[in-house]
Protein backbone atom coordinates (compact mmCIF):
# COMPACT_ATOMS: atom_id res chain seq x y z
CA UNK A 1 123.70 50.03 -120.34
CA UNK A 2 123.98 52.83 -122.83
CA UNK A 3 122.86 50.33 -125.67
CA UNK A 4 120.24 49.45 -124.03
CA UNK A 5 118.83 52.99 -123.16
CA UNK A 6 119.15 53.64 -127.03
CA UNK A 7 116.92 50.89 -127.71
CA UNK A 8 114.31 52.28 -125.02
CA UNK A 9 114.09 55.23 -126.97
CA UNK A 10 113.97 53.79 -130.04
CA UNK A 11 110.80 51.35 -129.03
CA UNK A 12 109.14 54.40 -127.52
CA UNK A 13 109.24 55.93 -130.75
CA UNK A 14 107.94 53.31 -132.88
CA UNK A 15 105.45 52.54 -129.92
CA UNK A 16 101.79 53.98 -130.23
CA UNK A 17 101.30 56.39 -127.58
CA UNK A 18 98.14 54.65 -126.05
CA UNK A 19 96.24 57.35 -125.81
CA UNK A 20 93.61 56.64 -127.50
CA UNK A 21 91.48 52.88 -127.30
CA UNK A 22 93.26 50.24 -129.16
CA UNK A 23 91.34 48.13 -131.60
CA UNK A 24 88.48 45.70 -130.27
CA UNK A 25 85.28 44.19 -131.52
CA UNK A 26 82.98 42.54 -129.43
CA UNK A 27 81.38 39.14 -130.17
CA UNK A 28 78.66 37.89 -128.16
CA UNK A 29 77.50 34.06 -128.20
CA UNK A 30 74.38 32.51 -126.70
CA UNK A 31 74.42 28.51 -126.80
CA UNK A 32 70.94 27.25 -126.89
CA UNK A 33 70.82 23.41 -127.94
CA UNK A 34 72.66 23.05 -131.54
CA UNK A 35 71.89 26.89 -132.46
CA UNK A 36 73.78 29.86 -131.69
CA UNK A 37 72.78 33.20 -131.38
CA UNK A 38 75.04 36.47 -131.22
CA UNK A 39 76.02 39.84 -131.62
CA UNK A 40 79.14 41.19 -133.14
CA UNK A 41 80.11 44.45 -132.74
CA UNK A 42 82.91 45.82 -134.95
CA UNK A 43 84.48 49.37 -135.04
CA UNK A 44 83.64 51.37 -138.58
CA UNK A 45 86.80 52.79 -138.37
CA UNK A 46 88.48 48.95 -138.41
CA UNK A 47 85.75 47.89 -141.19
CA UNK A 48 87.35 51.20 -143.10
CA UNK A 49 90.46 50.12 -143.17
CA UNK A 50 89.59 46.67 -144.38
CA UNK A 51 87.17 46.64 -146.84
CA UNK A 52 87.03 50.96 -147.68
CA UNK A 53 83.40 52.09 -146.46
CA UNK A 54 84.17 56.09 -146.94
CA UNK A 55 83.38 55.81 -150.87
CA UNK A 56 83.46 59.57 -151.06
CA UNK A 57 86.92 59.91 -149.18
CA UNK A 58 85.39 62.72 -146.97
CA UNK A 59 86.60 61.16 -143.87
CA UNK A 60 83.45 60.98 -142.64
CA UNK A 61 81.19 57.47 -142.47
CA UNK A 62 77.47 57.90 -143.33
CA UNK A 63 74.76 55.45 -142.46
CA UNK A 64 74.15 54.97 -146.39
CA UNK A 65 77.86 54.41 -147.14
CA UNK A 66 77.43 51.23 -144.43
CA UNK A 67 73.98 50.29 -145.80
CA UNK A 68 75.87 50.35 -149.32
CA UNK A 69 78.45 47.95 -148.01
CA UNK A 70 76.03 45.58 -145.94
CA UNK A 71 77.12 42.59 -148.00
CA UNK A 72 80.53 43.28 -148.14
CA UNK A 73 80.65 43.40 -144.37
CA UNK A 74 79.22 40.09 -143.79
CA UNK A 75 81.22 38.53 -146.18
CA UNK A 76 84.44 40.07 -144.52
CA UNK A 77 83.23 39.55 -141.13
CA UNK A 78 82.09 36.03 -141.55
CA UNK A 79 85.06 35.18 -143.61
CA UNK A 80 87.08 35.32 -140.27
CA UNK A 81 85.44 33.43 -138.02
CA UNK A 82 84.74 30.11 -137.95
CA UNK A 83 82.45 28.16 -135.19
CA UNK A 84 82.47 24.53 -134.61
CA UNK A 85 80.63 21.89 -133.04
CA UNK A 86 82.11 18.53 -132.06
CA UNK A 87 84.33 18.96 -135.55
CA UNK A 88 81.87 19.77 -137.56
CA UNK A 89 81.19 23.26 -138.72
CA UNK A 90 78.55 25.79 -137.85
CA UNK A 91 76.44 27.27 -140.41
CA UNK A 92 76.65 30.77 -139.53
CA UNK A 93 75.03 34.02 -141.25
CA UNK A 94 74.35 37.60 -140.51
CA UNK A 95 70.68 38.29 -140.02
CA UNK A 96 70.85 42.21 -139.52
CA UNK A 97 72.76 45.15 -139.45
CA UNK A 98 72.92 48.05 -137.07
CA UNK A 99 74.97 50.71 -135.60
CA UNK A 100 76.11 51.41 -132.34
CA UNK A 101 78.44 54.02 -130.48
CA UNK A 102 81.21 52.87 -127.75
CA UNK A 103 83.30 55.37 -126.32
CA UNK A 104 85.61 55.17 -129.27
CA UNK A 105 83.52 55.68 -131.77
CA UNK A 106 80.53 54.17 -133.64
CA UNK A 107 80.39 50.43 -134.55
CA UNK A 108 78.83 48.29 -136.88
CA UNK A 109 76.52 46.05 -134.83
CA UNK A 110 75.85 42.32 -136.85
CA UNK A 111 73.36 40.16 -135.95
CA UNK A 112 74.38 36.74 -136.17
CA UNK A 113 72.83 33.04 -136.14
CA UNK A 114 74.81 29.62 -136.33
CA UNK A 115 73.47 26.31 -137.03
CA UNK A 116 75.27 23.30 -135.64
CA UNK A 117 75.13 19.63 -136.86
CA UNK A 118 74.33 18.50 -133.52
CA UNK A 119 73.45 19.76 -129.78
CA UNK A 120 76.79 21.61 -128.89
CA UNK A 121 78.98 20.00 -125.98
CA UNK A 122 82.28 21.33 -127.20
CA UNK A 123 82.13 24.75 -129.37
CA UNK A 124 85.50 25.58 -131.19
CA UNK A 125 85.66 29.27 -131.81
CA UNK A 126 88.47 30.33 -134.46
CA UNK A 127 88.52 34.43 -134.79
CA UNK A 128 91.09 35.78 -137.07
CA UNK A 129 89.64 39.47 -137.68
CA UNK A 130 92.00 42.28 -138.57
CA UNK A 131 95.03 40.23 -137.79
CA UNK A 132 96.61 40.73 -141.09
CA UNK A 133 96.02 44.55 -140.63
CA UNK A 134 96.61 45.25 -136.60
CA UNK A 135 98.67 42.53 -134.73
CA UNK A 136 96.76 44.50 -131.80
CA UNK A 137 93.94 43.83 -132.24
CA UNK A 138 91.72 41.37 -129.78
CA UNK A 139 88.56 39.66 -129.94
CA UNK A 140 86.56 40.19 -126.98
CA UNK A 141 84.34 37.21 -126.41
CA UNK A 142 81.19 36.71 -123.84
CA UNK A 143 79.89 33.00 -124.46
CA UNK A 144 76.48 32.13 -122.42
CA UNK A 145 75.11 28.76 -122.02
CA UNK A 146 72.02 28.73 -119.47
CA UNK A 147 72.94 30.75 -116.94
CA UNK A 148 76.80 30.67 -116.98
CA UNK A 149 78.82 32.99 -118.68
CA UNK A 150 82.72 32.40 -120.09
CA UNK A 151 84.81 35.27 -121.40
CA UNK A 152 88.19 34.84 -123.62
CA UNK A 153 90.29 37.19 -125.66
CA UNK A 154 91.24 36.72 -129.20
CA UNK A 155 94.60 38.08 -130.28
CA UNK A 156 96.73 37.18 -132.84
CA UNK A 157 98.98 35.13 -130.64
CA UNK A 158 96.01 32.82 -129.52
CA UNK A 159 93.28 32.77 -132.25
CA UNK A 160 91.69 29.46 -131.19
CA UNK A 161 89.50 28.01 -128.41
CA UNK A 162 87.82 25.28 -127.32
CA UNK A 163 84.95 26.12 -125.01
CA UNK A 164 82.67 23.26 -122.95
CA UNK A 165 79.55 23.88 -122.53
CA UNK A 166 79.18 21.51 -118.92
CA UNK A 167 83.21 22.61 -117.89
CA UNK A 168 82.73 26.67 -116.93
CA UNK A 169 86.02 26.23 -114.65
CA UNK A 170 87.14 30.09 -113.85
CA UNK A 171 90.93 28.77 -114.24
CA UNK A 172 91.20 29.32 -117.81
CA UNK A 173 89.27 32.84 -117.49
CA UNK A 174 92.24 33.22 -114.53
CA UNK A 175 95.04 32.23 -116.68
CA UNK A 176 93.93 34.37 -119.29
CA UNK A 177 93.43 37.54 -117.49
CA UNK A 178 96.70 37.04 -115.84
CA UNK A 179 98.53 36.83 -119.40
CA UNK A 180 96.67 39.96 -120.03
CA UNK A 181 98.25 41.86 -117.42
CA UNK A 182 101.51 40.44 -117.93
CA UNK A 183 101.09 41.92 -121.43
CA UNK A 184 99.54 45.07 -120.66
CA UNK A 185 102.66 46.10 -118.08
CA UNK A 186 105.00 45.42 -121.00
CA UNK A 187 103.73 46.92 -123.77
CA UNK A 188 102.75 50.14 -121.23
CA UNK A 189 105.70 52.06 -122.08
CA UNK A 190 104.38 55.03 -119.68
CA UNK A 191 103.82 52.74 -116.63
CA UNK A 192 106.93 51.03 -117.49
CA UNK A 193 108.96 54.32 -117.85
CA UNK A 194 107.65 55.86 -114.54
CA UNK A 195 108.68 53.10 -112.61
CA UNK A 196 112.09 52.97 -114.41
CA UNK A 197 113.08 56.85 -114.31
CA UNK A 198 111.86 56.55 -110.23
CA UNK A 199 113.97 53.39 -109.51
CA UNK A 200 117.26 55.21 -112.02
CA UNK A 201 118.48 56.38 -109.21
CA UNK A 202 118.34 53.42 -106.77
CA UNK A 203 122.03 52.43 -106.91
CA UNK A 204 122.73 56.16 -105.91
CA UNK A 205 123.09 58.29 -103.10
CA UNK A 206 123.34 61.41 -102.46
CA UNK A 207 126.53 63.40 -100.80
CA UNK A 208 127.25 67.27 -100.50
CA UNK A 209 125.00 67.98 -103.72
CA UNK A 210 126.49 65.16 -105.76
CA UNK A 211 125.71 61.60 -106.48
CA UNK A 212 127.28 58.88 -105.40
CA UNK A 213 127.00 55.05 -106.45
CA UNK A 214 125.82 53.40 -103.33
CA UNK A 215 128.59 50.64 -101.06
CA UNK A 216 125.97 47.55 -101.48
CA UNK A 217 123.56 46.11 -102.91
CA UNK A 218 121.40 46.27 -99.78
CA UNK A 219 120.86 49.42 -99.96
CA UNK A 220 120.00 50.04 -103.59
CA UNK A 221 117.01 46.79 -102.68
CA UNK A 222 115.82 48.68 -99.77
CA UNK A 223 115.09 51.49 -102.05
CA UNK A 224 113.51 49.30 -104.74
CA UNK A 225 111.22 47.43 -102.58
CA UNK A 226 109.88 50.41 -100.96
CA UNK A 227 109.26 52.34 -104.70
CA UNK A 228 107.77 48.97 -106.22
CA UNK A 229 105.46 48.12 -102.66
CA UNK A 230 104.46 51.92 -102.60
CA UNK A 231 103.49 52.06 -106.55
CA UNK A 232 102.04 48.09 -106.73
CA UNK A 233 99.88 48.88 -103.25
CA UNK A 234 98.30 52.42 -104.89
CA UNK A 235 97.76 50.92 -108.26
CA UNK A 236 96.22 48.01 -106.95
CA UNK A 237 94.09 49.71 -104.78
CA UNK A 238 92.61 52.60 -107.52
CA UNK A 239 92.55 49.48 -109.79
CA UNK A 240 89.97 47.46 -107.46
CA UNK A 241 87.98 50.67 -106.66
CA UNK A 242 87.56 51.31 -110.48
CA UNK A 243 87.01 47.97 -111.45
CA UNK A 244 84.13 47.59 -108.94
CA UNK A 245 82.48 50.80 -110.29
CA UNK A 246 83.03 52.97 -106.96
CA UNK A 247 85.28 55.79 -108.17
CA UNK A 248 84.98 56.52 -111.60
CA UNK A 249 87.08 59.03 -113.83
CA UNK A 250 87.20 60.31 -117.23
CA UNK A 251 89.54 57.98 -119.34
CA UNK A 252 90.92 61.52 -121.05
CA UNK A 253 91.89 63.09 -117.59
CA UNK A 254 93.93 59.79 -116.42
CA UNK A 255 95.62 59.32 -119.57
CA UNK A 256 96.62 63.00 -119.07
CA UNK A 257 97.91 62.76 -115.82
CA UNK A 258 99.87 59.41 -116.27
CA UNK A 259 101.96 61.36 -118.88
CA UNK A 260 102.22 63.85 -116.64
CA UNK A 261 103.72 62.00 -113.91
CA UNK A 262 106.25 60.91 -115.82
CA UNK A 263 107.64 63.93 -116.77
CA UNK A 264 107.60 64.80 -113.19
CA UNK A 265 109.37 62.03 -112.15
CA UNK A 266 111.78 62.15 -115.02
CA UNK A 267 112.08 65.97 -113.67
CA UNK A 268 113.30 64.63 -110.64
CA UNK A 269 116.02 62.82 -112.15
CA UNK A 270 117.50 66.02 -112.81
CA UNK A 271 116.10 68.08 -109.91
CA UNK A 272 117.14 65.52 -106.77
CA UNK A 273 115.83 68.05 -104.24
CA UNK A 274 112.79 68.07 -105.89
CA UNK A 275 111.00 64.65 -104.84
CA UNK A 276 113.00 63.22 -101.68
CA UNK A 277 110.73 60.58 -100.77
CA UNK A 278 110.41 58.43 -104.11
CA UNK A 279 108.54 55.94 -102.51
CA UNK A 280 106.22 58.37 -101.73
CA UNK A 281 105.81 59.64 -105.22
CA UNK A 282 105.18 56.06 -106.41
CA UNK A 283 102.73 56.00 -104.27
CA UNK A 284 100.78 59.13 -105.14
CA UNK A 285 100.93 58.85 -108.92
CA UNK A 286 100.33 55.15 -108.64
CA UNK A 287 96.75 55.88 -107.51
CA UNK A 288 96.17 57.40 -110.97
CA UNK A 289 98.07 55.08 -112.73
CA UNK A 290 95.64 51.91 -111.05
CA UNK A 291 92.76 54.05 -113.01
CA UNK A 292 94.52 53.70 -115.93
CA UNK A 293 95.16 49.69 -115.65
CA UNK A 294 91.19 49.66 -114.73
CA UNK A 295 90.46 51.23 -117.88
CA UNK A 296 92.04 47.89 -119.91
CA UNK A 297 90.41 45.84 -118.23
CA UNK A 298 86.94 47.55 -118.30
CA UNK A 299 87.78 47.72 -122.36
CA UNK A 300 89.18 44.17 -121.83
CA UNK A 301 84.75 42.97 -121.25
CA UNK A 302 84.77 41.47 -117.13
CA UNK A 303 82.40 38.96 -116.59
CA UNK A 304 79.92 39.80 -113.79
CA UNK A 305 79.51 36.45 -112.63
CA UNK A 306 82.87 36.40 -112.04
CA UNK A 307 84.50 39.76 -111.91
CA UNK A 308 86.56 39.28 -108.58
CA UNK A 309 88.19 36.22 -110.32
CA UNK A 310 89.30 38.65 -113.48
CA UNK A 311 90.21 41.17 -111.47
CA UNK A 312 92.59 39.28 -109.52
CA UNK A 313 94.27 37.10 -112.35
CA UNK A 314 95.20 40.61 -113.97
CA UNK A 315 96.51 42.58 -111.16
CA UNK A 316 98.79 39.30 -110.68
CA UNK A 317 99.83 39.62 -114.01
CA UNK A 318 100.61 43.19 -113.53
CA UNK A 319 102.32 42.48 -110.83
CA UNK A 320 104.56 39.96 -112.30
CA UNK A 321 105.47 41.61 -115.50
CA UNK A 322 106.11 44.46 -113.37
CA UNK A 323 108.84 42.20 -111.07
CA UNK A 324 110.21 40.61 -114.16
CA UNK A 325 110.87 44.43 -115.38
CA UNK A 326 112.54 45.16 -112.00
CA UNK A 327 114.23 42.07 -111.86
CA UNK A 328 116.19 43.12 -115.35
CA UNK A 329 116.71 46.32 -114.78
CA UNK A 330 118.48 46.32 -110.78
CA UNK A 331 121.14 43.89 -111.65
CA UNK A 332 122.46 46.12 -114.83
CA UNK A 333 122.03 49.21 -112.96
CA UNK A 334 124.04 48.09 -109.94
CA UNK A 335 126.57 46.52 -112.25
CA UNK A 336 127.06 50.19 -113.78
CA UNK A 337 126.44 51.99 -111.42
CA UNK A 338 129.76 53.43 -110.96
CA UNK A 339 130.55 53.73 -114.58
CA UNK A 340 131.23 57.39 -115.68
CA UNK A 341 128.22 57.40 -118.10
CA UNK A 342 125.63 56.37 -115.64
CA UNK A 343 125.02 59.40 -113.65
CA UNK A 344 125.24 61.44 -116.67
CA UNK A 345 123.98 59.77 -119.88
CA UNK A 346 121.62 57.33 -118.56
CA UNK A 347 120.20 58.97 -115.26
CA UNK A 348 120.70 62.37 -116.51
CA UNK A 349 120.27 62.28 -120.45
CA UNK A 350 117.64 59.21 -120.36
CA UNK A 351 115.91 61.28 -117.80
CA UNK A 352 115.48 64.83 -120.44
CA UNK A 353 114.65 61.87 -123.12
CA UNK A 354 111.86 60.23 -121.06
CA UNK A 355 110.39 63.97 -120.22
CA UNK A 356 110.25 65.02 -123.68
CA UNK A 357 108.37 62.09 -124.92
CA UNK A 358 106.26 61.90 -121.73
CA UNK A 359 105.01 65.78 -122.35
CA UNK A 360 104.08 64.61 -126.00
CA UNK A 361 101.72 62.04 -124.38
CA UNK A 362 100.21 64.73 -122.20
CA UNK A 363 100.09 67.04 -125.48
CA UNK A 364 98.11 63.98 -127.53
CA UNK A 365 96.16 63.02 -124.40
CA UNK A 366 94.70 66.51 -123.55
CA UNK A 367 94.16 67.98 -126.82
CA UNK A 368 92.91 64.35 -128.14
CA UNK A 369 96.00 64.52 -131.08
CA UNK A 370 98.26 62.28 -132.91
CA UNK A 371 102.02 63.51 -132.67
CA UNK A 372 103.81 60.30 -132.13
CA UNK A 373 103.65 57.73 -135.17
CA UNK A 374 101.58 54.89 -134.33
C-alpha cells in the first residue's frame, strides 16, 4: 500500500497540473458531392513549437511573423492529414489564412478545399498533427453532410476513421464520448485525488479520539457508496446544467476551487472533527467539480444535433472510470487497513502530500502560473 502511495506521488509530479486548456485544433468538414470544404483551426502556440513562428524569439507572435510562415504552415498542416474517398485520395489544399482567438489563445484559422476522385460515400479521415510533439493532443472533428452532423476525436491512440456519409448512427459518437470520460476521470489527478483522500478513511472508525480499522467490510461499503452516490449525483447534476448552457462559470474560478477542495478534504484527513459527514462534503464540492467535467466536454466540440446523446455517453464514462478507481482502491485499503502504517503514513502522510500539491494547483490556477513541470 505504501508502494503504491509512492507511485501516486510520483505520477502527480510528472502530471501537468491541468490548469490551463490542453492542446486542441479544430477541423471542420462539409461533404458536398466529391468536394470538401473546411476549416482548420490550429493553436499558434502548437504551430510554434512545430515549425518556430517567433523568428525574433520575443515570445510574442505577430501577424507578420504568421504571414511570413504562411507556406510553411500549410505544408506542415497538410502534411498530417490525409482525406480519402472510397481508397482513393483527396486532393486537398489551403485556400486562405486567418487568425482567430479561443479562450486559450489565438489560432491560426486555414481554409481548406479537397477534391475527391468520385462522389464521397465513405470518407477516411487520417489526422496525425502534433502527435510526435504532445501525445495529448486531440483532433476535434465536426463532419456535415446535408443536414446531419458527426463529431469524432483524434488522439494519438485512434488516429483513423472511417465516416459514411448515408450511416450517421449516434452509437459511435456514444462510444466515443464514453471513452472520453473514461479517460478524462483517469488522467484527472485532482478529481481522482479528492475522491481518494475522502474515501482514505473508509475502512476506519472513529473511537475516544483515535482511529480504529473498522470489524467488516460492510461497513467500510456503506461508507463508500454513500461518498461515491453523493459526489457522482452533484457532479452529474452541475455537469448537465453546464453542458446545457444554464449555469455558466468562469473556467479560472472552478479550476481554483477544485484544488481547493482537495486540500480541504485532504485537511480532513488530519483534522477528523473537521468534516463529519463525508458524504456530505462529496456532495458539496462535487457540484463544482461537475463544472469542471463540463468544461472538457464543452472544449471536447458537442454536437447540437445531438448533444443529449454526448452528454450522456461521457458522464457514463465518468462514471465508470470512476467505479473502476473505487473498485481498486477498497479492496487494498481494507486489506491494510489494520497495518501499523496505514493510519499514519498513508491516511496521515499521503493526506499532508495530497494538500501540498493540491494548494500548488490553487496557486497556478488563481494567479494563472506554471509551478508544477508539465
Amino acid at each position: 500500500m505504501n508502494s503504491l502511495i509512492l507511485a501516486l506521488v510520483v505520477a502527480l509530479l510528472s502530471q501537468p497540473a491541468w490548469a490551463h486548456k490542453p492542446s486542441d485544433s479544430y477541423l471542420a468538414l462539409t461533404v458536398q458531392g466529391d468536394r470538401i470544404h473546411g476549416q482548420w483551426d490550429i493553436a499558434l502556440r502548437d504551430l510554434n513549437d512545430a515549425i518556430g513562428l517567433d523568428a525574433d524569439n520575443d515570445g510574442a507572435i505577430t501577424w507578420g511573423e504568421v504571414q511570413a510562415n504562411h507556406g510553411g504552415i500549410a505544408t506542415y498542416a497538410l502534411s498530417r492529414l490525409r482525406l480519402q474517398s472510397q481508397g482513393a485520395a483527396c486532393r486537398t489544399a489551403v485556400t486562405d489564412h486567418l487568425i482567430d482567438r479561443h479562450t486559450d489563445g489565438a489560432y491560426a484559422v486555414l481554409r481548406l478545399t479537397a477534391m475527391c476522385p468520385a462522389n464521397i460515400i465513405q470518407l477516411a479521415i487520417d489526422y496525425r498533427l502534433l502527435f510526435d510533439l504532445d501525445a495529448q493532443h486531440k483532433g476535434l472533428l465536426r463532419l456535415t453532410h446535408k443536414d446531419k452532423t458527426q463529431t469524432s476525436i483524434f488522439s494519438q491512440d485512434s488516429p483513423s476513421r472511417s465516416f459514411s456519409m448515408g450511416d450517421t448512427s449516434g452509437w459511435p459518437q456514444l462510444g466515443q464520448y464514453l471513452h472520453e470520460g473514461v479517460w478524462h476521470i483517469w488522467q484527472g489527478f485532482d478529481h481522482v485525488l479528492f475522491l481518494l483522500v475522502l474515501l482514505l478513511p473508509a475502512v476506519l472508525v472513529r473511537v475516544d479520539r483515535h482511529w480504529q480499522a473498522v470489524e467488516d467490510l460492510s461497513s467500510a461499503v456503506r461508507e463508500v457508496v454513500a461518498i461515491v452516490t453523493a459526489f457522482t449525483v452533484a457532479h452529474s447534476l452541475t455537469l448537465s446544467l453546464a453542458t446545457l448552457g444554464i449555469i455558466q462559470l468562469p473556467s479560472r474560478l472552478v479550476e481554483s476551487a477544485i484544488a481547493l477542495s482537495v486540500a480541504i478534504a485532504a485537511l480532513a484527513n488530519l483534522y477528523p472533527t473537521m468534516l463529519r459527514r463525508r458524504w456530505f462534503v462529496a456532495f458539496g464540492f462535487g457540484l463544482i467539480h461537475g463544472f469542471g467535467f463540463a468544461g472538457v466536454l464543452s472544449d471536447l466540440g458537442l454536437p447540437q444535433d445531438s448533444l443529449l446523446l454526448s452528454l450522456v455517453g461521457f458522464n457514463v464514462g465518468v462514471e465508470i472510470g470512476q467505479l473502476a478507481i473505487v473498485a481498486l482502491f477498497l479492496p487494498l485499503a481494507y486489506t491494510f487497513r489494520e497495518a501499523s502504517t496505514y493510519q499514519p503514513i498513508v491516511v496521515q502522510a499521503g493526506s499532508v502530500v495530497v494538500m501540498l500539491v493540491a494548494l500548488v494547483w490553487l496557486v497556478e490556477r488563481a494567479l494563472d502560473l506554471k509551478l508544477l513541470p508539465a
